[in-house]
C-alpha atoms as a PDB file:
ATOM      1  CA  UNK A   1       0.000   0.000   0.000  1.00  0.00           C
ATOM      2  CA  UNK A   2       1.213   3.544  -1.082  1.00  0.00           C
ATOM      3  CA  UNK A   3       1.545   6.263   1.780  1.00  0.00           C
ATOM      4  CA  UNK A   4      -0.492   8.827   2.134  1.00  0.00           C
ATOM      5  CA  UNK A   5       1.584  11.695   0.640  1.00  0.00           C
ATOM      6  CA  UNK A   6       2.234  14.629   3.282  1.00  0.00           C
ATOM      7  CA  UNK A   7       0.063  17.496   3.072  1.00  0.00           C
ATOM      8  CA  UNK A   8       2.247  20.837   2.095  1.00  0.00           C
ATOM      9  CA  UNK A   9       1.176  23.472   4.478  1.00  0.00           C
ATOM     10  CA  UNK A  10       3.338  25.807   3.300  1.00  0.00           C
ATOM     11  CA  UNK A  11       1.591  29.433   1.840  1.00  0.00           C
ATOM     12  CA  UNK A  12       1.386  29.269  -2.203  1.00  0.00           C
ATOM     13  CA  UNK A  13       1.599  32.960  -1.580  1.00  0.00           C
ATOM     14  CA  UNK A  14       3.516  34.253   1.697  1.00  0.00           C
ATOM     15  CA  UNK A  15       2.604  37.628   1.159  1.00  0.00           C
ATOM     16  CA  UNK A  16      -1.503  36.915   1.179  1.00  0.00           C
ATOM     17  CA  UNK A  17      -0.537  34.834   4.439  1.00  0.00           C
ATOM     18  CA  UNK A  18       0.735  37.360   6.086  1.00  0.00           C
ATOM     19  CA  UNK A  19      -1.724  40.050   5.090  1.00  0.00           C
ATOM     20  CA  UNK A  20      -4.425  37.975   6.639  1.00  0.00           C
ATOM     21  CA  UNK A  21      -2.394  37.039   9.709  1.00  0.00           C
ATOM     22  CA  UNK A  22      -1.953  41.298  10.470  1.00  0.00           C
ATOM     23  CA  UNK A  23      -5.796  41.565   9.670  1.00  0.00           C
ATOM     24  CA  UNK A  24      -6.221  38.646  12.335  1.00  0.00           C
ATOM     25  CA  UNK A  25      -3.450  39.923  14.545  1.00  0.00           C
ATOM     26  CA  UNK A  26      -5.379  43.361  14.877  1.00  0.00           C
ATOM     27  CA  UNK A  27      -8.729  41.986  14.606  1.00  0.00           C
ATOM     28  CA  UNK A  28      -8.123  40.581  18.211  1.00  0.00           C
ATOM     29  CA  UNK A  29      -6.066  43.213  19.581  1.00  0.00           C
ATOM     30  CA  UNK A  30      -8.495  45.361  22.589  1.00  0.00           C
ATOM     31  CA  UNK A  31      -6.909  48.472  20.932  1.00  0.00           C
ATOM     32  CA  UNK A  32      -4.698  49.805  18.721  1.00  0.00           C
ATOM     33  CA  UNK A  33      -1.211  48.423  18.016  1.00  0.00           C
ATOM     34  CA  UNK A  34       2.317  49.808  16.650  1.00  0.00           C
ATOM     35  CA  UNK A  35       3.809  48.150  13.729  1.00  0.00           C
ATOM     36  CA  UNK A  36       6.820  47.057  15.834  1.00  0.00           C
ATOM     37  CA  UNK A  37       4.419  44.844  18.405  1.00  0.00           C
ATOM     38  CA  UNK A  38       2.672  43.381  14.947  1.00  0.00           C
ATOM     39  CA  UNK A  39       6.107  42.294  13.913  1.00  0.00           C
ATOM     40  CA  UNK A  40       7.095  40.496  17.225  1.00  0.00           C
ATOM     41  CA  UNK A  41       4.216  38.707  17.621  1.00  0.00           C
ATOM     42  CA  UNK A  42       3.700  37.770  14.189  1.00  0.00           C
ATOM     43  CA  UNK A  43       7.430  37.335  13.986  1.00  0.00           C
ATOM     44  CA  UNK A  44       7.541  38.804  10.464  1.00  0.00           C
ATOM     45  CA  UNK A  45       9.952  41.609   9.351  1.00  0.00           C
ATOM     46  CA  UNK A  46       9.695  44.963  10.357  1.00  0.00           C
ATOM     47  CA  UNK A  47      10.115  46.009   6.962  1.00  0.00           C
ATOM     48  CA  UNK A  48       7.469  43.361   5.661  1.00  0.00           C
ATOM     49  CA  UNK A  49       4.440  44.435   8.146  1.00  0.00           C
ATOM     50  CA  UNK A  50       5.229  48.560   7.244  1.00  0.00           C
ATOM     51  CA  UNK A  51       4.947  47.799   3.910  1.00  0.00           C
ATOM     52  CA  UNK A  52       1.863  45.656   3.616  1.00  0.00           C
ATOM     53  CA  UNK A  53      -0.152  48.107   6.811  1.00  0.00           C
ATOM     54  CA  UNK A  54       0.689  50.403   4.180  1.00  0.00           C
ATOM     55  CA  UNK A  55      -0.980  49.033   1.003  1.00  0.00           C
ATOM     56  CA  UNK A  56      -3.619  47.657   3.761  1.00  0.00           C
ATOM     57  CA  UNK A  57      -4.396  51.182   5.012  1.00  0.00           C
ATOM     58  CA  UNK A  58      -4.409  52.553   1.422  1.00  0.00           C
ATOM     59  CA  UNK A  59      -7.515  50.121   0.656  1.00  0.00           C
ATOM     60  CA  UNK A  60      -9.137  51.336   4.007  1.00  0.00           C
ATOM     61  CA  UNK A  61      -8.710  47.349   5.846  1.00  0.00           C
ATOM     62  CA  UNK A  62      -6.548  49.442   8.361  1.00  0.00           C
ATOM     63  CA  UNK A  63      -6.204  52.852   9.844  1.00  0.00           C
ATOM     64  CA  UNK A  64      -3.262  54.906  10.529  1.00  0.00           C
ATOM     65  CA  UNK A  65      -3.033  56.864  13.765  1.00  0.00           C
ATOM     66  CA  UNK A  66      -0.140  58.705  13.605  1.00  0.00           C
ATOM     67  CA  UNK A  67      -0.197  60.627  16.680  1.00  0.00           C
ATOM     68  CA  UNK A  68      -0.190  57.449  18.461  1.00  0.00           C
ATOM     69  CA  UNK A  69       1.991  55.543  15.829  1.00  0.00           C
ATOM     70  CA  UNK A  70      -0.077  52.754  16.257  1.00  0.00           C
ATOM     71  CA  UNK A  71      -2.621  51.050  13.701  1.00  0.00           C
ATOM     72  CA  UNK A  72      -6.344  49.068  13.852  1.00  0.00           C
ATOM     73  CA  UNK A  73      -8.633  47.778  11.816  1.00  0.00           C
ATOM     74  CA  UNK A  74     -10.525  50.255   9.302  1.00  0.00           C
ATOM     75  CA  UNK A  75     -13.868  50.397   8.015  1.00  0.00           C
ATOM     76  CA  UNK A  76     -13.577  48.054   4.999  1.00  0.00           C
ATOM     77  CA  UNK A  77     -12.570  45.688   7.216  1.00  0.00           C
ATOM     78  CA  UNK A  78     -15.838  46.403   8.782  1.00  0.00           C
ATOM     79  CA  UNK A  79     -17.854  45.772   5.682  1.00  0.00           C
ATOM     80  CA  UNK A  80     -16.494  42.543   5.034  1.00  0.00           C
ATOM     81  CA  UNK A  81     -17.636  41.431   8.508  1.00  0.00           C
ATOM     82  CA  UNK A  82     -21.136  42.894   7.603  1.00  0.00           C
ATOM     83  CA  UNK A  83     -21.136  41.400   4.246  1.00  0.00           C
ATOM     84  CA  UNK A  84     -20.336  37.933   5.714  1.00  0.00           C
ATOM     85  CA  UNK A  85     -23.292  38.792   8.734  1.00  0.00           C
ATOM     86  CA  UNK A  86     -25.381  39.628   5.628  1.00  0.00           C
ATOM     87  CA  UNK A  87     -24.662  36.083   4.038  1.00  0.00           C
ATOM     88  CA  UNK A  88     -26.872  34.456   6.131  1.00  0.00           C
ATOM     89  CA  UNK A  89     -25.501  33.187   9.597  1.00  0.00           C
ATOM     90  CA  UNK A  90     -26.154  36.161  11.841  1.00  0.00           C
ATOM     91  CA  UNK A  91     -29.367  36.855  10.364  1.00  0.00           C
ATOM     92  CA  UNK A  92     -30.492  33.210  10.774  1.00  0.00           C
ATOM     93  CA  UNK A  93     -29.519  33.171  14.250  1.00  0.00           C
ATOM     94  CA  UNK A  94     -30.761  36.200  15.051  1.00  0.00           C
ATOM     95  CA  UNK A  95     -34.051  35.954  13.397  1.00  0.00           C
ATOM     96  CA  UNK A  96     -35.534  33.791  15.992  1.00  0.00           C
ATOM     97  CA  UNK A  97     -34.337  35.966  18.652  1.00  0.00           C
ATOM     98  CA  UNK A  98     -36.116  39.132  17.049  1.00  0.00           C
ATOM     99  CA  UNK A  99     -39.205  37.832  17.083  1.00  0.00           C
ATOM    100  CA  UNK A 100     -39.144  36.772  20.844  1.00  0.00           C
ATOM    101  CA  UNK A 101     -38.333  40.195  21.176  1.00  0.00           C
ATOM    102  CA  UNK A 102     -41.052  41.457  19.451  1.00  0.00           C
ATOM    103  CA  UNK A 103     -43.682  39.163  20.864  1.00  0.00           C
ATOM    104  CA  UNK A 104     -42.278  39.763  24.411  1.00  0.00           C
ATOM    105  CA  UNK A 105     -42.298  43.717  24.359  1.00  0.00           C
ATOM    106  CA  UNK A 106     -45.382  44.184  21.959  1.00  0.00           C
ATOM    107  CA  UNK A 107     -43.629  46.209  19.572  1.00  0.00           C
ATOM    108  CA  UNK A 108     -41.569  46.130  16.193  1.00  0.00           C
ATOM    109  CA  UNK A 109     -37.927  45.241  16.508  1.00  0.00           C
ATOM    110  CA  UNK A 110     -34.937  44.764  14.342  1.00  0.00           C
ATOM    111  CA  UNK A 111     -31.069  43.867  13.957  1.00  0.00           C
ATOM    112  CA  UNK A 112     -28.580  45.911  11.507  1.00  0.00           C
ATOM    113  CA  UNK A 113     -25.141  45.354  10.753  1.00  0.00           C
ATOM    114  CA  UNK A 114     -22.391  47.975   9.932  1.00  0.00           C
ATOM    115  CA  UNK A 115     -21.317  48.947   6.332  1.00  0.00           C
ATOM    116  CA  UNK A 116     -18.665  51.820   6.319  1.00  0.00           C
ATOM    117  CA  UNK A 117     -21.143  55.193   7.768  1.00  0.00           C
ATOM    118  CA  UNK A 118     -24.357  53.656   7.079  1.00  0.00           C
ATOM    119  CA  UNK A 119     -26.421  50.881   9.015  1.00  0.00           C
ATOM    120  CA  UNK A 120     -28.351  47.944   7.259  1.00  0.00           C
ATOM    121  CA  UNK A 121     -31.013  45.868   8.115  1.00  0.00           C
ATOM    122  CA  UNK A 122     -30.876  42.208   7.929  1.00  0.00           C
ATOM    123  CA  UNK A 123     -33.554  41.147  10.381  1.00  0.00           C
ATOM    124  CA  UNK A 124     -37.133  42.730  10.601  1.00  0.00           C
ATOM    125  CA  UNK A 125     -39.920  41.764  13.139  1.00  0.00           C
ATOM    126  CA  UNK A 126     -42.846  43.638  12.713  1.00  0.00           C
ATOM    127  CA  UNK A 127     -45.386  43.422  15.877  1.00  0.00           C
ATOM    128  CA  UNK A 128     -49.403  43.642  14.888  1.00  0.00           C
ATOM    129  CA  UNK A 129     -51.119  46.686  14.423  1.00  0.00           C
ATOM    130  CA  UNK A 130     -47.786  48.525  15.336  1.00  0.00           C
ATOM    131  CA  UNK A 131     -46.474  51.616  12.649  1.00  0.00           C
ATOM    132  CA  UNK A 132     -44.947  50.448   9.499  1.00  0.00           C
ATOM    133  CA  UNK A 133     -41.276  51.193   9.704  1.00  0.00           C
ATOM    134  CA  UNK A 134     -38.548  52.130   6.861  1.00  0.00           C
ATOM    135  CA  UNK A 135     -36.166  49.683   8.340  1.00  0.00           C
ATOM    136  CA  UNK A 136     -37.112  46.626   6.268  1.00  0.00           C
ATOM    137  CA  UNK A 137     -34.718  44.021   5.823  1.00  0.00           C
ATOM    138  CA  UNK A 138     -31.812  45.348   3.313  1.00  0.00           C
ATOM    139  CA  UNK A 139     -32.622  49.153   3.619  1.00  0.00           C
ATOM    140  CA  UNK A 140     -29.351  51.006   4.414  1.00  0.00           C
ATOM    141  CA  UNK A 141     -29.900  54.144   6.873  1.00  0.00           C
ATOM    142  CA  UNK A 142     -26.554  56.752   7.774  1.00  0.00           C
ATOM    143  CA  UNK A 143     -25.643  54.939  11.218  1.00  0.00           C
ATOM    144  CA  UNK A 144     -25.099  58.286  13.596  1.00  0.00           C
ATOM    145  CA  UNK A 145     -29.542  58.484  12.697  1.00  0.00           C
ATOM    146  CA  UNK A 146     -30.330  55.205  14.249  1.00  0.00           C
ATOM    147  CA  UNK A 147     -30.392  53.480  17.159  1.00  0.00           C
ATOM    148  CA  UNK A 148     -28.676  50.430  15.958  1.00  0.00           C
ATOM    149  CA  UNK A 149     -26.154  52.892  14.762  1.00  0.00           C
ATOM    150  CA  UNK A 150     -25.469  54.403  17.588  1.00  0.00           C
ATOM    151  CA  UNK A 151     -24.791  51.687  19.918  1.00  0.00           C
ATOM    152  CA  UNK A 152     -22.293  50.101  17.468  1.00  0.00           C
ATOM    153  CA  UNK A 153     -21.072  53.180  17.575  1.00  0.00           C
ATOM    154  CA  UNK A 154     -20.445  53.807  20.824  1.00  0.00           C
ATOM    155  CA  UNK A 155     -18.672  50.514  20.562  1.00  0.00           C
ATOM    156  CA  UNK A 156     -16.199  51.662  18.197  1.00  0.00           C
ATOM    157  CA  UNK A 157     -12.483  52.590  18.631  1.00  0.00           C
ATOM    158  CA  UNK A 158     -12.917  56.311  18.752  1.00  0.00           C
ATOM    159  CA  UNK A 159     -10.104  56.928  16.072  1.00  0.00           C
ATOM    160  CA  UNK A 160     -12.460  54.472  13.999  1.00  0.00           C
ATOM    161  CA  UNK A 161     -15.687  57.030  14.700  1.00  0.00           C
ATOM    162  CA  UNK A 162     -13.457  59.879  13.849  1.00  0.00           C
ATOM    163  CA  UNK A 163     -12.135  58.108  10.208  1.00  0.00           C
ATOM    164  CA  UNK A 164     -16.238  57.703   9.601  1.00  0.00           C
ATOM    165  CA  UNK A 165     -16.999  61.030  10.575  1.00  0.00           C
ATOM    166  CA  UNK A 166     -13.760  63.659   9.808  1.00  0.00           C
ATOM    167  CA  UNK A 167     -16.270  66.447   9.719  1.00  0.00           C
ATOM    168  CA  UNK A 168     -19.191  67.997   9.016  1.00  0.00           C
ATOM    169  CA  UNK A 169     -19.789  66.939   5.831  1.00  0.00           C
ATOM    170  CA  UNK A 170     -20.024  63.596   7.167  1.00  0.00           C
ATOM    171  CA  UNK A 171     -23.373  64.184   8.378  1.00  0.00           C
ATOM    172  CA  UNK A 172     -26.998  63.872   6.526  1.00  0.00           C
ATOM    173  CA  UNK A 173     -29.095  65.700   9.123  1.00  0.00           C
ATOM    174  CA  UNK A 174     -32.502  64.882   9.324  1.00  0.00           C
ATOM    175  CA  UNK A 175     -33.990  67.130  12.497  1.00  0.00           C
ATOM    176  CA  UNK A 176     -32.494  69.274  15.255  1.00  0.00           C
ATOM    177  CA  UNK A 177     -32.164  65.939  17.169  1.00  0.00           C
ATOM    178  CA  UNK A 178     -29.442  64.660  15.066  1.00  0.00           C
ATOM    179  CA  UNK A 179     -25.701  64.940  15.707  1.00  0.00           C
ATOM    180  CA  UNK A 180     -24.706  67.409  12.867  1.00  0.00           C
ATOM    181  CA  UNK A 181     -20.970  67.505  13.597  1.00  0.00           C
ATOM    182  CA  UNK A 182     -17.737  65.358  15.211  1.00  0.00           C
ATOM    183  CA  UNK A 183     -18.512  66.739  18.212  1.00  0.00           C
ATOM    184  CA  UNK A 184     -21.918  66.512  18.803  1.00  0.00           C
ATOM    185  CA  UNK A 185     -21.473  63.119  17.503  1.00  0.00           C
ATOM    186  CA  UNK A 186     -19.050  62.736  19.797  1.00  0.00           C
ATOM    187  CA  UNK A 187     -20.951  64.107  23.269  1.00  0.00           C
ATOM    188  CA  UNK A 188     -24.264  61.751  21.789  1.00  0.00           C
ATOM    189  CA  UNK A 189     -21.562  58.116  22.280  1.00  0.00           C
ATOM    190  CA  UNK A 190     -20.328  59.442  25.770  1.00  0.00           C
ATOM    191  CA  UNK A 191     -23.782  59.702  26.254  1.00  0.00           C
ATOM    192  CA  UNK A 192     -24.939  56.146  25.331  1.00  0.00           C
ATOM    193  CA  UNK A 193     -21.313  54.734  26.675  1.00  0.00           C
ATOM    194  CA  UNK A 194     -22.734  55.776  30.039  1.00  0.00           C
ATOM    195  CA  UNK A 195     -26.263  54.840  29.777  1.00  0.00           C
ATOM    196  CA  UNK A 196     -25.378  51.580  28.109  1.00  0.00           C
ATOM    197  CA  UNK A 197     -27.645  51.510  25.306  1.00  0.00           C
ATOM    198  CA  UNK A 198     -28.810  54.055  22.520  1.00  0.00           C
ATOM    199  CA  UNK A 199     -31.613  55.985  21.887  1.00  0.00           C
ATOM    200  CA  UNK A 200     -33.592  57.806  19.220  1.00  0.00           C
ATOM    201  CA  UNK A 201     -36.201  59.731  19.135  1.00  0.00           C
ATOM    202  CA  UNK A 202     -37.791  61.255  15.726  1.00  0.00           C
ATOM    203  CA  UNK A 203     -34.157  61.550  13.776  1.00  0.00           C
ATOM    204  CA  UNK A 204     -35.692  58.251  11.450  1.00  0.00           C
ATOM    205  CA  UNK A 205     -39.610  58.846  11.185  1.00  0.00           C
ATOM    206  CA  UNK A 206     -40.983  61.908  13.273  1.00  0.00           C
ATOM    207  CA  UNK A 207     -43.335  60.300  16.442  1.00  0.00           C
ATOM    208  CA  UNK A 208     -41.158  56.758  16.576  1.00  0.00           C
ATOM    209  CA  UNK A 209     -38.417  56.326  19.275  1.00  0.00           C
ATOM    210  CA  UNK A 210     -36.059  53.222  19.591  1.00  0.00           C
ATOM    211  CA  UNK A 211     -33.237  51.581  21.734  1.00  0.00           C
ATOM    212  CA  UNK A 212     -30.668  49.523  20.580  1.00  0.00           C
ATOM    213  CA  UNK A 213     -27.615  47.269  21.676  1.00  0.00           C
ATOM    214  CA  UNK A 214     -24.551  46.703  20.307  1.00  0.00           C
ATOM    215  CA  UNK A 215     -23.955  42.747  20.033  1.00  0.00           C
ATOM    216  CA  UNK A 216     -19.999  42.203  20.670  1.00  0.00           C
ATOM    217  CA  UNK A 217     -17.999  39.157  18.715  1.00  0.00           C
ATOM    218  CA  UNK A 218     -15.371  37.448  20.805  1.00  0.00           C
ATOM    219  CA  UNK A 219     -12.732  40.168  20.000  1.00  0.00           C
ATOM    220  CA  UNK A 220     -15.192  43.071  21.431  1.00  0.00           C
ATOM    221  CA  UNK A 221     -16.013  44.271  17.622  1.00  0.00           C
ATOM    222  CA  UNK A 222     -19.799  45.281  17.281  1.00  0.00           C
ATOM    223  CA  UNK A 223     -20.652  43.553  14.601  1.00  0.00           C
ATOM    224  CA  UNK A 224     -24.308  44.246  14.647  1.00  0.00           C
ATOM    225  CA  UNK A 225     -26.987  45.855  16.993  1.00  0.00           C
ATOM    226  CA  UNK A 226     -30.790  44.938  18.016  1.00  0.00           C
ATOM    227  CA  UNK A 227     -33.419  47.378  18.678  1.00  0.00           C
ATOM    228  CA  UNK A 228     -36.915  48.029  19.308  1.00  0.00           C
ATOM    229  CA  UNK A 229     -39.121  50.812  17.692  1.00  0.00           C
ATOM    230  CA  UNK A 230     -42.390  52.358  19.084  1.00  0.00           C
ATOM    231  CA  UNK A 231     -44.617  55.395  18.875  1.00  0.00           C
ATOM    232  CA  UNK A 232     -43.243  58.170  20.769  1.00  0.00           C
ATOM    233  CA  UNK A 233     -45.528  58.377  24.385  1.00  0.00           C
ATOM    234  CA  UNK A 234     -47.021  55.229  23.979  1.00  0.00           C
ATOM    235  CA  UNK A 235     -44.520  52.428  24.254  1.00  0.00           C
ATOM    236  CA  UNK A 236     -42.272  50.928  27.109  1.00  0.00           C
ATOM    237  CA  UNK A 237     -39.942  53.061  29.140  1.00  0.00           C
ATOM    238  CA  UNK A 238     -36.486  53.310  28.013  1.00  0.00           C
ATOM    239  CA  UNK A 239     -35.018  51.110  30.233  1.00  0.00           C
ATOM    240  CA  UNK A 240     -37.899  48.689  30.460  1.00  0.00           C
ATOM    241  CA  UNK A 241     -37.071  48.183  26.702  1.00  0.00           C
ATOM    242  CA  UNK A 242     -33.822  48.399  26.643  1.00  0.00           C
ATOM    243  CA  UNK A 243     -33.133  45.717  29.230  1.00  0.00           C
ATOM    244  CA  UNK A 244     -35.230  43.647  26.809  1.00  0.00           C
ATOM    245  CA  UNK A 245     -33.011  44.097  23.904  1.00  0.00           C
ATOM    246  CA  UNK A 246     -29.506  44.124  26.046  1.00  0.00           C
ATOM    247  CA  UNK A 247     -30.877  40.370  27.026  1.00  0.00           C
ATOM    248  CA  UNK A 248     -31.473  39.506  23.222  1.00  0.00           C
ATOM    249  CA  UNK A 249     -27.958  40.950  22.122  1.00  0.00           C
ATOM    250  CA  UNK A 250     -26.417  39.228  25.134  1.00  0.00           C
ATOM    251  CA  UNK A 251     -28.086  35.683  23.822  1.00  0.00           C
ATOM    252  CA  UNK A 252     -26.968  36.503  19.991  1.00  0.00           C
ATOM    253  CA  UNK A 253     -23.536  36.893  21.358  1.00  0.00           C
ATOM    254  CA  UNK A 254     -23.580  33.733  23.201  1.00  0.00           C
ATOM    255  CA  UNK A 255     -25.292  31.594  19.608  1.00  0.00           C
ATOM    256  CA  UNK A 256     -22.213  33.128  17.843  1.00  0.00           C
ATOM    257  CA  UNK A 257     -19.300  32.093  20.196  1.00  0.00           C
ATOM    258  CA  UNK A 258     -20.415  28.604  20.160  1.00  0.00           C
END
């Protein structure tokens, strides 16, 4: 009998290796790293991780703080994770979640994923004889508007909100409500860091208000958000709801670690 022939495990292409083991390498890092730590760990050149965090930040997979001289993931990065969520697993897992949601609270709820600035729906549970919403499944909304937005937000790196939002021309403003610059967007996330969920109130559809969580993957990246929707004065309270939701985005976490 013929031996099994040994299985090469060498890369075909060493440089596509070691692009995805930086994208990895930072993808699991709490914050942001120098190039100098990525080359240690990795135990790859100096010269080889500059140059391909270069060509990686030049596509917008990584992010450049130069201040700090350190570097982390960047928002196309972030749309491949919410093109993969949009492929099917997170909204099948989340699906069933939604509607528990919905039929526990009475009202319409949803999850979104990131993609770059803007949120978009991949999950829509609409309660009975509730409003009709815009948030149907696949509608893209600009994220510092929404709920879901704003908690994954708030999750973010800062330097990550700051490379979404450089200035004012970042912002579609919708109602006095709305963030309409860095730093009211910036005083809005302090403001849902603390509270530990988001709100919104009429920056959407005049006379709706929602809450939303940010659901975390194993590396602390929020990779998508669930929230409830209801007409302004005649819903739950805040944190009625929002303790709701913070369970269902605590059990989507756990389906997703598994």
């Amino acid at each position: 009998m013929i031996p099994d022939k040994p299985i090469d495990r060498t890369p075909q292409v060493p440089a596509a290796d070691q692009t995805l083991r930086i994208l990895r390498h930072l993808a699991g890092r709490p914050a942001p790293v120098a190039a100098s730590a990525v080359a240690r760990d990795l135990g790859l050149p100096r010269s080889t991780v500059y140059h391909l965090l270069t060509t990686l930040a030049a596509h917008g997979f990584v992010l450049h703080l130069r201040e700090e001289r350190r570097w982390s993931l960047g928002t196309a990065a972030s749309e491949l994770a919410g093109g993969f969520a949009r492929q099917q697993p997170l909204a099948r897992l989340g699906r069933p979640l939604v509607a528990a949601l919905a039929d526990d609270l009475g009202e319409s709820t949803h999850l979104a994923v990131m993609s770059g600035s803007d949120v978009v729906y991949i999950v829509e549970e609409r309660a009975p004889r509730r409003p009709t919403l815009v948030t149907e499944v696949g509608v893209r909304l600009p994220a510092h508007l929404t709920a879901t937005g704003r908690a994954m937000l708030a999750a973010l790196p800062r330097e990550q909100v700051r490379a979404l939002y450089p200035d004012r021309s970042a912002f579609s403003t919708r109602d006095d409500t709305a963030p309409a610059s860095p730093a009211e967007l910036r005083e809005l996330l302090r403001d849902v860091r603390g509270r530990g969920y988001a709100i919104e109130d009429g920056a959407v559809t005049p006379g709706l208000r929602s809450v939303g969580v940010a659901v975390r993957d194993a590396a602390d990246w929020p990779i998508a958000a669930v929230a409830a929707t209801w007409s302004t004065g005649s819903g739950p309270e805040d944190q009625a709801a929002a303790a709701a939701v913070a369970a269902t985005a605590s059990a989507l976490e756990r389906r997703l670690r598994r």
